[in-house]
Each structure stands twice: as structure tokens, then as C-alpha cells.
Protein backbone atom coordinates (compact mmCIF):
# COMPACT_ATOMS: atom_id res chain seq x y z
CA UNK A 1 8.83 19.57 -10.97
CA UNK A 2 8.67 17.23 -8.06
CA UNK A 3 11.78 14.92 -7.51
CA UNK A 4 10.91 11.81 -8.74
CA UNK A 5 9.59 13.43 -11.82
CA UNK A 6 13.66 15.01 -12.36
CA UNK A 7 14.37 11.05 -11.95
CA UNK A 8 12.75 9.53 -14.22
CA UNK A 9 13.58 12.44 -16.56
CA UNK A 10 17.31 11.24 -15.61
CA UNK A 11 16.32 7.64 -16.44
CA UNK A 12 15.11 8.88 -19.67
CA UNK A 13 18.20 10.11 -20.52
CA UNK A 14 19.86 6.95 -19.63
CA UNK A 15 21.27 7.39 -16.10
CA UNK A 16 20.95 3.75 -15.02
CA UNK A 17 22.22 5.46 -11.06
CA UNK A 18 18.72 7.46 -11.22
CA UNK A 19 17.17 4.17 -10.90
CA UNK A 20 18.97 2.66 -8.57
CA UNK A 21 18.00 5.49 -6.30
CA UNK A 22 14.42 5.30 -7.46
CA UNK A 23 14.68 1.51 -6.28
CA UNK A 24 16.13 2.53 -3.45
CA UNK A 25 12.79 4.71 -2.53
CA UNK A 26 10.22 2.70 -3.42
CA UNK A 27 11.22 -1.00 -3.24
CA UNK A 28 10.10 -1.26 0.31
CA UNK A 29 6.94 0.66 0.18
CA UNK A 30 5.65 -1.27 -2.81
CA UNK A 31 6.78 -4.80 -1.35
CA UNK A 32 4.33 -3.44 1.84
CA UNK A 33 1.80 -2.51 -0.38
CA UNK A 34 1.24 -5.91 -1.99
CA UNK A 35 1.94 -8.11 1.41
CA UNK A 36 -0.75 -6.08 2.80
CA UNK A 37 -2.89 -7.10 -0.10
CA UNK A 38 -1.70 -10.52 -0.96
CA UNK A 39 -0.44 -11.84 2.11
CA UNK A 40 2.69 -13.58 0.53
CA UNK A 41 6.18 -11.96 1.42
CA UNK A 42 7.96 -14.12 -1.46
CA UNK A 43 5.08 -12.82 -4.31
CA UNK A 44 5.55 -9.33 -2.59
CA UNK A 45 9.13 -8.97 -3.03
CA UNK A 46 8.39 -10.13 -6.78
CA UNK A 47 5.78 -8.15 -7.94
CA UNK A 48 7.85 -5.30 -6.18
CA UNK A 49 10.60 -6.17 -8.04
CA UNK A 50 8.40 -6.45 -11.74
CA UNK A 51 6.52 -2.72 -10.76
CA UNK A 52 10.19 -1.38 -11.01
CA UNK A 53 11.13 -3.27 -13.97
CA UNK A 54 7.92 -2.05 -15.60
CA UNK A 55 8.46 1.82 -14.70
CA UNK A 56 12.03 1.38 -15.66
CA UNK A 57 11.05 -0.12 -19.49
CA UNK A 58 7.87 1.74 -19.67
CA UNK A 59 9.22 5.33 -18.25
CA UNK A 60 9.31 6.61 -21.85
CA UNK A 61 5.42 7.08 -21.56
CA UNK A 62 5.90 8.97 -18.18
CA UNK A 63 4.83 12.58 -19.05
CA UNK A 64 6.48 14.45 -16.10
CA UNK A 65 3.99 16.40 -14.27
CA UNK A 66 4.01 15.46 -10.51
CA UNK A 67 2.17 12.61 -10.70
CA UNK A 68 4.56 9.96 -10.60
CA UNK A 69 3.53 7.51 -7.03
CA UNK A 70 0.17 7.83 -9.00
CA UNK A 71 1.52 6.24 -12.17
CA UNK A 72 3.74 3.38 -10.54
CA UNK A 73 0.84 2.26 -7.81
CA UNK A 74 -1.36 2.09 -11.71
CA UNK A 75 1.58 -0.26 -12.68
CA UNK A 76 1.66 -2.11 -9.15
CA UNK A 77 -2.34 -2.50 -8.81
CA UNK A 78 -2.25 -3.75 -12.53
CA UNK A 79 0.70 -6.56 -12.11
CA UNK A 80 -0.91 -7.48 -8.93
CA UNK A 81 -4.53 -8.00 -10.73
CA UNK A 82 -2.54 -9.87 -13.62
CA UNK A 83 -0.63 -12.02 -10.64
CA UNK A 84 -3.77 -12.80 -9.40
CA UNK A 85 -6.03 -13.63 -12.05
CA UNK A 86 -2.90 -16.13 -12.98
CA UNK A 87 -3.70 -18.02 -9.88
CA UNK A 88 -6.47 -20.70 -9.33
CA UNK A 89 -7.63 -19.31 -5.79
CA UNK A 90 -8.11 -15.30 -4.95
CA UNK A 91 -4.72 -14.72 -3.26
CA UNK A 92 -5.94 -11.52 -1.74
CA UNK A 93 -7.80 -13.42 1.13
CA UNK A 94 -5.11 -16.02 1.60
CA UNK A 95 -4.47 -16.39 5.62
CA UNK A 96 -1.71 -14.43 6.90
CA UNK A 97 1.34 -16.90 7.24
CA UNK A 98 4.40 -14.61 7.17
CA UNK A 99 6.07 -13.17 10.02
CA UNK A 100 5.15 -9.42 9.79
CA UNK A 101 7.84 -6.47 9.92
CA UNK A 102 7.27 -3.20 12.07
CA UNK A 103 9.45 -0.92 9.58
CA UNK A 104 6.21 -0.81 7.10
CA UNK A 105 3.43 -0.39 9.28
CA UNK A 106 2.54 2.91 9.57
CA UNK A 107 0.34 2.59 12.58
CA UNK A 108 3.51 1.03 14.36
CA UNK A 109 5.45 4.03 13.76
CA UNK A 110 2.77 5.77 15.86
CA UNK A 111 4.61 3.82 18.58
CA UNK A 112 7.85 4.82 18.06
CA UNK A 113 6.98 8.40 19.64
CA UNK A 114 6.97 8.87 23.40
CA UNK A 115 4.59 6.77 25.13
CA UNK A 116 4.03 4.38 27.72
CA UNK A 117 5.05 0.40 27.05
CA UNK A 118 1.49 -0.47 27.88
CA UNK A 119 0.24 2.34 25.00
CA UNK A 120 2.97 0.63 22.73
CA UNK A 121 1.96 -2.54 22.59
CA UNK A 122 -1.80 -1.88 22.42
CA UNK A 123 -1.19 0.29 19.17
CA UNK A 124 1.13 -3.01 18.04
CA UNK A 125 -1.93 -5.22 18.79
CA UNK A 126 -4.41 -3.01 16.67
CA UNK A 127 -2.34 -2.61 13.81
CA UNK A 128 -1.63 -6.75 13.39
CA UNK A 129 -5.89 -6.95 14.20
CA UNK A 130 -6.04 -4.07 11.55
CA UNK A 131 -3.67 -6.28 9.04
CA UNK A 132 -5.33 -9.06 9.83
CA UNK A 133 -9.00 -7.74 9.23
CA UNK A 134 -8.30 -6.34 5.79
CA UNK A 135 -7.99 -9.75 4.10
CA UNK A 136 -11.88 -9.54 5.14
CA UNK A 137 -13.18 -6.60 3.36
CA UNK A 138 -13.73 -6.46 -0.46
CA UNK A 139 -11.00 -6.10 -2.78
CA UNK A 140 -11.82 -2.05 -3.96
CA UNK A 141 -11.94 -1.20 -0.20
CA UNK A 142 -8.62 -2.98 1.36
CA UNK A 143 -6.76 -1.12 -1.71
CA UNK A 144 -8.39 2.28 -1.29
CA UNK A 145 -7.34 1.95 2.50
CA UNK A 146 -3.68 0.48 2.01
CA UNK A 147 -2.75 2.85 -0.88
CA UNK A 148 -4.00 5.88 1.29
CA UNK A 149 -2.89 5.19 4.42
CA UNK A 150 0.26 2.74 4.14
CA UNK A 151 1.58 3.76 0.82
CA UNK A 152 0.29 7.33 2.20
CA UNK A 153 -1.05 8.50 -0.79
CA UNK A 154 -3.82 11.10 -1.37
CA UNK A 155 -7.36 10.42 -2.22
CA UNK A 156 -6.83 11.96 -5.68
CA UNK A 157 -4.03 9.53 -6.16
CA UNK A 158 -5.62 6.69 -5.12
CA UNK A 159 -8.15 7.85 -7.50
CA UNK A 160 -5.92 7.56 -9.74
CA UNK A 161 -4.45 4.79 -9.10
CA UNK A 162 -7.66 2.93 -9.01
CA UNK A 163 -8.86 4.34 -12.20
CA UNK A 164 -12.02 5.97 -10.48
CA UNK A 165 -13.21 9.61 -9.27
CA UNK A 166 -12.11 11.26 -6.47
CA UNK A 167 -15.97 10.79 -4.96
CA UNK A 168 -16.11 6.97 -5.22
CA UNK A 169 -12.00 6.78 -3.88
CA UNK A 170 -13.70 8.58 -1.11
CA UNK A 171 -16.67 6.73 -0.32
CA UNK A 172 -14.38 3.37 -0.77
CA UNK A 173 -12.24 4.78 1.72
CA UNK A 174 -15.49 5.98 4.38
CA UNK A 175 -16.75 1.83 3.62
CA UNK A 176 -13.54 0.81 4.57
CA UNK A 177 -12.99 2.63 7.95
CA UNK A 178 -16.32 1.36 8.76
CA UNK A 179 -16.70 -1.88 7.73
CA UNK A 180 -12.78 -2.25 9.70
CA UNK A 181 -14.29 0.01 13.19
CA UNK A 182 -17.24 -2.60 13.23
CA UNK A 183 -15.36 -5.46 12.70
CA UNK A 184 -12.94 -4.48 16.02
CA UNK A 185 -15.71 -3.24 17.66
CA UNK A 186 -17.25 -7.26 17.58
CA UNK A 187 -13.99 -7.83 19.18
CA UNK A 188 -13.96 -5.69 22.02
CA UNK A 189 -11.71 -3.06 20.67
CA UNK A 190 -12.85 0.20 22.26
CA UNK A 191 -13.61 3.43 20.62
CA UNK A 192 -10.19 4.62 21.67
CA UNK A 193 -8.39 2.36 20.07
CA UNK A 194 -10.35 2.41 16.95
CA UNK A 195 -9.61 5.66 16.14
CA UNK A 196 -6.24 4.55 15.11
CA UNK A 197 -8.01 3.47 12.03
């Protein structure tokens, strides 16, 4: 029984300090999972704030058996859809307005390890070009690629998640590397550097 399965057993039961810590662990990995999607911090921090609710009033229909990131990225991908179909305009391509925040960005943590300044700030540079190019690719790709490797779940998850096989989460994932390598190689990023996506 993994540990967030013995949580929500524990939030089951009525131990409101069980979801405080699940908050705790997953408020700021679902509010970068919809900024990297939606591209609005304020409508990121909300929709974080709703998945929660909804695991919280819905965790009676959690069956605990190790699949519980799957389950809450179902609940997250399905507010966001319902967020978005709420607005006139497809929010998912909105320009990128917000400042953006290193802590979340798992490509920036790359350059938290030992290397040079120079290495640093190129990997800094691809991941806000990486960021930025997602709000370019369709919909089924950018989540396939931010749920696997920002919210750093596995293919079957995403799967999942995404209500699909574990073939199609794949090929999503293959389209979405490529589409993404192309797209910086039209802007001079070289082959080095592209291999951080």
C-alpha cells in the first residue's frame, strides 16, 4: 500500500490532518501542472485548489490500490476541461503573461547540479523556450508531455489519466518530443540542447 493510498484511507476515516499533509504534497505540483497548460497563475492556484477539494469530497470512491497521482491528475485534467469549456476563448493557448517560478520546472532543477554558469543558464533558456513552445502543440500532446515529465508521472498513468491506452499515451508522448525538437530546431537550438527535451 503506497503512502498516499494509507492517506486517503486516513481521510476516510476522518483525519482532517491527513489532508492537510496531502495538500501539503500536491498543491504545488498540480498548480504547475495547470500553469503549464493554461498559462494563468491566478486560474492555476484555483483549479489547484478545487482538484483538492474534489479528492477530499470525492475520496470515498478512491479504491486504494496504488494508483492514487493517477486518480487526482483524472480529477485535475477533468476540472481543467470543465474550466475551459466555461470560457469563450481556448485558454490553453493564451500567451504566457506571468512571471514564471524555477521551483516547478523540472528541467531547471537539472541546473541546480554542478555545472558551469554558462551550462546554467542555457538549460534556463531551453526550459522557458520549452514552456513557451507547448502553448503551440495540440491539446492531447502538451498534456501527455507535462503530466509525464513535470508532474513526473509514468506513461501508464498518464494513460490513465488521459483515459487512453498505454500505446496511444506513448505515441502522444513520441508526437510531442518531436513536434517540440523541430520547433527549437527552426530556432537554432542545437541537437545538444534539445536533448533536454
Amino acid at each position: 500500500m503506497t503512502e498516499d493510498d494509507q492517506l486517503m484511507i486516513r481521510i476516510q476515516s476522518g483525519d482532517l490532518r491527513a489532508f492537510d499533509e496531502l495538500v501539503d504534497k500536491y498543491q504545488g505540483p498540480l498548480i504547475g501542472f495547470f500553469f503549464r497548460n493554461i498559462r494563468d497563475s491566478q486560474l492555476s492556484e484555483d483549479l489547484s485548489q478545487e482538484t483538492l477539494l474534489r479528492v477530499y469530497n470525492q475520496s470515498w470512491d478512491y479504491i486504494p490500490q496504488g494508483r492514487f497521482r493517477g486518480w487526482m491528475y483524472r480529477v485535475a485534467r477533468n476540472l481543467m476541461i470543465d474550466s475551459i469549456r466555461r470560457q469563450s476563448h481556448d485558454a490553453l493557448v493564451k500567451a504566457y503573461t506571468g512571471k514564471k517560478t524555477d521551483e516547478d520546472d523540472s528541467l531547471n532543477r537539472l541546473a541546480s547540479e554542478v555545472v558551469s554558469p554558462e551550462e546554467k543558464a542555457n538549460i534556463k533558456e531551453l526550459a522557458l523556450i520549452v514552456d513557451e513552445l507547448l502553448g503551440t502543440i495540440p491539446e492531447d500532446q502538451r498534456l501527455t508531455f507535462t503530466l509525464h515529465h513535470y508532474s513526473e508521472l509514468t506513461l501508464n498513468e498518464v494513460a490513465e489519466v488521459m483515459e487512453t491506452n498505454l500505446a496511444t499515451a506513448k505515441s502522444r508522448l513520441r508526437l510531442a518530443r518531436e513536434k517540440l525538437r523541430e520547433k527549437l530546431k527552426l530556432m537554432g537550438v542545437t541537437g545538444s540542447q534539445q536533448n533536454e527535451v
